[in-house]
C-alpha atoms as a PDB file:
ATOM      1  CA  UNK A   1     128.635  92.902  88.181  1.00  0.00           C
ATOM      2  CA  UNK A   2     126.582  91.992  85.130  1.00  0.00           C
ATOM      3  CA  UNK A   3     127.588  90.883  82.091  1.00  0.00           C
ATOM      4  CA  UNK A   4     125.210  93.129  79.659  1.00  0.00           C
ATOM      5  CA  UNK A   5     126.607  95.377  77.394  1.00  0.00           C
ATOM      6  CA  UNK A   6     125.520  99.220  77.870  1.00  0.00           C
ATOM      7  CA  UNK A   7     123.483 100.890  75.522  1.00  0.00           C
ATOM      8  CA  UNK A   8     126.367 101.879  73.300  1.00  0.00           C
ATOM      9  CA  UNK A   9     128.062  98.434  73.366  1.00  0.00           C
ATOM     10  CA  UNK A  10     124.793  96.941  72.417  1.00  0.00           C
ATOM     11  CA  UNK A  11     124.450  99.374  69.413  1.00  0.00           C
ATOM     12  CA  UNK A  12     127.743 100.281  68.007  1.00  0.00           C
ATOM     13  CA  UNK A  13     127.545  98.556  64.695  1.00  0.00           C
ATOM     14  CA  UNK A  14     123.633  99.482  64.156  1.00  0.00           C
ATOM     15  CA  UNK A  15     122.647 101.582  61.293  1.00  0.00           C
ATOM     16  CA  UNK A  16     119.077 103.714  62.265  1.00  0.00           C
ATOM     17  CA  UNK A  17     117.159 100.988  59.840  1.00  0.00           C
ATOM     18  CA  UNK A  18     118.596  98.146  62.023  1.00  0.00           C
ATOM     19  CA  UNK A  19     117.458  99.814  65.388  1.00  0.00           C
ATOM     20  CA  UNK A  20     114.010 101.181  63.702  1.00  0.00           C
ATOM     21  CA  UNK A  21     114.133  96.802  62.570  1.00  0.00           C
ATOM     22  CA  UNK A  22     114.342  95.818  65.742  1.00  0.00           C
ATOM     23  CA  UNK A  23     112.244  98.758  67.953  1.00  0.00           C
ATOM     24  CA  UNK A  24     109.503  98.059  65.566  1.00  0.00           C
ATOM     25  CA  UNK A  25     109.792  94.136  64.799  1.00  0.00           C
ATOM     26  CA  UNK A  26     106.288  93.252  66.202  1.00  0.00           C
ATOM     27  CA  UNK A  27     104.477  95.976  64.219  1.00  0.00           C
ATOM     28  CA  UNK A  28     106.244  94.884  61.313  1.00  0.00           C
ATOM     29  CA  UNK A  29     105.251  91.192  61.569  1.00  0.00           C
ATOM     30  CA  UNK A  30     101.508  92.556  61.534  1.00  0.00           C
ATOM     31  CA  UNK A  31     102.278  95.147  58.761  1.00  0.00           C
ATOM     32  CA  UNK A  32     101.596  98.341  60.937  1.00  0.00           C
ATOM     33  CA  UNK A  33     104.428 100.019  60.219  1.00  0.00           C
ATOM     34  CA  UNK A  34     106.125 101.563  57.189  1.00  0.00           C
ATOM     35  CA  UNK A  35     110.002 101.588  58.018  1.00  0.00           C
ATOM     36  CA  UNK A  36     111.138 103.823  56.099  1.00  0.00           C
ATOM     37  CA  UNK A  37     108.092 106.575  56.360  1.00  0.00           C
ATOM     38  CA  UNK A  38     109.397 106.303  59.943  1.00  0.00           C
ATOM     39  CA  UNK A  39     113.100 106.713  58.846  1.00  0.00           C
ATOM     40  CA  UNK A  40     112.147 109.559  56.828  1.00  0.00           C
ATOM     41  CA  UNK A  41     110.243 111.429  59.653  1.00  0.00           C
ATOM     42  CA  UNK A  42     113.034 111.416  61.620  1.00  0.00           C
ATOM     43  CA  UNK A  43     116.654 110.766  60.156  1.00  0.00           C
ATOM     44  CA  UNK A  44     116.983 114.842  59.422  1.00  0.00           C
ATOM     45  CA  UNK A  45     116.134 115.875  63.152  1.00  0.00           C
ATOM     46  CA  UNK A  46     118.417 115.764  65.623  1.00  0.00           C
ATOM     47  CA  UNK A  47     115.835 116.061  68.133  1.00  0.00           C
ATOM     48  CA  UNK A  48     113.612 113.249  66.685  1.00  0.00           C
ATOM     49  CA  UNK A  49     116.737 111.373  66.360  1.00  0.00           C
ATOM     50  CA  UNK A  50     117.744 111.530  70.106  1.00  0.00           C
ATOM     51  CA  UNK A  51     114.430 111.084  71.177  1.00  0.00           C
ATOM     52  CA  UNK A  52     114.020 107.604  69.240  1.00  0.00           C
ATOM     53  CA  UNK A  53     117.190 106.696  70.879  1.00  0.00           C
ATOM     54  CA  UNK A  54     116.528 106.970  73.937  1.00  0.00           C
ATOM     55  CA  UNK A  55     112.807 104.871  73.353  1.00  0.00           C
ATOM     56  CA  UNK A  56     114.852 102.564  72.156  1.00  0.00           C
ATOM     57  CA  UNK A  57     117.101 102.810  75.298  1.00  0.00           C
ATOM     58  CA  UNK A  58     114.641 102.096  77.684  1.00  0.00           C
ATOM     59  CA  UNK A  59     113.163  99.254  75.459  1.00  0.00           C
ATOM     60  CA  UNK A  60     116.696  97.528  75.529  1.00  0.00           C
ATOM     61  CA  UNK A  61     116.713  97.894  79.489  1.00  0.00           C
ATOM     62  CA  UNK A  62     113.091  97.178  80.163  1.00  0.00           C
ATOM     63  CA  UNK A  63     113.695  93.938  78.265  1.00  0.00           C
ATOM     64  CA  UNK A  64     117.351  93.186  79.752  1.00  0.00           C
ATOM     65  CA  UNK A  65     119.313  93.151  77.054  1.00  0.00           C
ATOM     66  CA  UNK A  66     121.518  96.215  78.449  1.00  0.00           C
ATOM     67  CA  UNK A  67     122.728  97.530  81.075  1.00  0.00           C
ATOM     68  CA  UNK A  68     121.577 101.276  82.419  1.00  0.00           C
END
């Protein structure tokens, strides 16, 4: 049995900026990315909403930080 949190474990206190923040930290170090264009573009669709979750799912897996 492993000791990483799921998904929601991992998340539960994150508002969408802090998991844009942290999807996006290496764009933002070389100033690709506009956070909150981003935020904007997606906070008022549910669709867009669920489908940034679950990128950010499989980028919290792929890295090992959760569990499936």
């Amino acid at each position: 049995m492993s000791d990483k949190p799921t998904y929601e474990e991992y998340t539960q206190e994150w508002s969408l900026m802090d998991k844009l923040v942290f999807y996006y930290e290496k764009d933002l170090n070389n100033s690709q990315v506009d956070l909150n264009e981003i935020a904007r573009h997606i906070a008022h669709d549910i669709t867009r909403i669920q489908q940034f979750e679950n990128d950010l799912k499989q980028y919290l897996i792929e890295r090992e930080y959760i569990n499936e």
